[in-house]
Protein backbone atom coordinates (compact mmCIF):
# COMPACT_ATOMS: atom_id res chain seq x y z
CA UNK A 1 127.58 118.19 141.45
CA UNK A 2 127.25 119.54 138.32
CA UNK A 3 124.44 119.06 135.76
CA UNK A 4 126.72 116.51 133.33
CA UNK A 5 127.74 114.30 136.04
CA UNK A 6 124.05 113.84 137.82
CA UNK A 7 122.92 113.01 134.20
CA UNK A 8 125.63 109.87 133.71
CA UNK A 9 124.51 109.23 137.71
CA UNK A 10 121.43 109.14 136.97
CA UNK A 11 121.99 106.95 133.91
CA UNK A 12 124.05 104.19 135.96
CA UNK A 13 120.60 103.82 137.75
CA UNK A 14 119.04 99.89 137.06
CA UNK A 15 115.50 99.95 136.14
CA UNK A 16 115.35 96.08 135.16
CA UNK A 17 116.61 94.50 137.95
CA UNK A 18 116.50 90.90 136.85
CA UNK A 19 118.66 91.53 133.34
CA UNK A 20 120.39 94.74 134.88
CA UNK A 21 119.22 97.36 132.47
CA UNK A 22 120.14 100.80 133.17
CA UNK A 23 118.27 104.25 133.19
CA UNK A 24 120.56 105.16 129.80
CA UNK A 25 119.77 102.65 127.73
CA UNK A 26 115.94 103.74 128.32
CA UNK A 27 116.87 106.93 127.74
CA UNK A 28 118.61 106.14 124.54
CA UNK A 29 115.81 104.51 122.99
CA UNK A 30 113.44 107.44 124.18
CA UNK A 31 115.42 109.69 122.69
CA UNK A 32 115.07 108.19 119.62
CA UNK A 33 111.53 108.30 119.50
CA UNK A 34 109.97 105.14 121.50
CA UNK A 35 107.21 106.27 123.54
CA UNK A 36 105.88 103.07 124.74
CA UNK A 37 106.38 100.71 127.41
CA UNK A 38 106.64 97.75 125.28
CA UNK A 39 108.66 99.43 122.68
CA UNK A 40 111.14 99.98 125.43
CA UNK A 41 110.78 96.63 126.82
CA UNK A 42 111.23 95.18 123.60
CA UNK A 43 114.46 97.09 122.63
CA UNK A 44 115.94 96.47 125.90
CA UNK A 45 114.95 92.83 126.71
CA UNK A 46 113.71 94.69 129.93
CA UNK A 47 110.56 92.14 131.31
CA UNK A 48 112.45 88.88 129.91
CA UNK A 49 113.57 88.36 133.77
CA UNK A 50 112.36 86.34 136.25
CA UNK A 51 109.47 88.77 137.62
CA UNK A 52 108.19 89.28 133.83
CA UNK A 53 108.34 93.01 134.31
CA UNK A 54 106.82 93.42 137.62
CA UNK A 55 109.16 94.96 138.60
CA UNK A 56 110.44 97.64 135.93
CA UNK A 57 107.09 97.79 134.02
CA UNK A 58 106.35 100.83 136.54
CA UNK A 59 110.01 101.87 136.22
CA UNK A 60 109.90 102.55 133.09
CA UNK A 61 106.34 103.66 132.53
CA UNK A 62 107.80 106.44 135.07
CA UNK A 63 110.85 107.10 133.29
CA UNK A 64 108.76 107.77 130.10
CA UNK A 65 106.63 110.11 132.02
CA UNK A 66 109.30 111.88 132.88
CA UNK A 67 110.64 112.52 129.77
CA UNK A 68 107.48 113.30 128.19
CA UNK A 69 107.15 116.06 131.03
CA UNK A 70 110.26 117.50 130.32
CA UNK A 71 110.19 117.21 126.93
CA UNK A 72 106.33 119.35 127.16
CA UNK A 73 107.79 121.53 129.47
């Protein structure tokens, strides 16, 4: 697997389960400069769900983490 097609794989990924928000549309806003949770959760609607963002508030604290590392790298 090439480089291209683990990136769209990996962007298919959900990270809110309860409103089914996917890795890329994290990764979109991050990209554009959000660097906080509730920035992203805002944007997305990610948290809205029925857990109240038990569930992907670690997700996507990750997720930024791992952009920020890569970006720092």
């Amino acid at each position: 697997m090439n480089s291209k097609e683990r990136q769209i794989i990996e962007g298919l990924k959900v990270v809110c389960t309860c409103k089914n928000i996917r890795q890329r549309d994290f990764l979109k806003h991050i990209k554009a400069g959000m660097t906080i949770v509730e920035e992203l959760k805002k944007a997305t609607g990610a948290g809205s769900g029925t857990c109240k963002g038990k569930g992907c508030t670690p997700r996507i604290a990750e997720l930024l983490a791992a952009e920020r590392k890569k970006r720092d790298s």
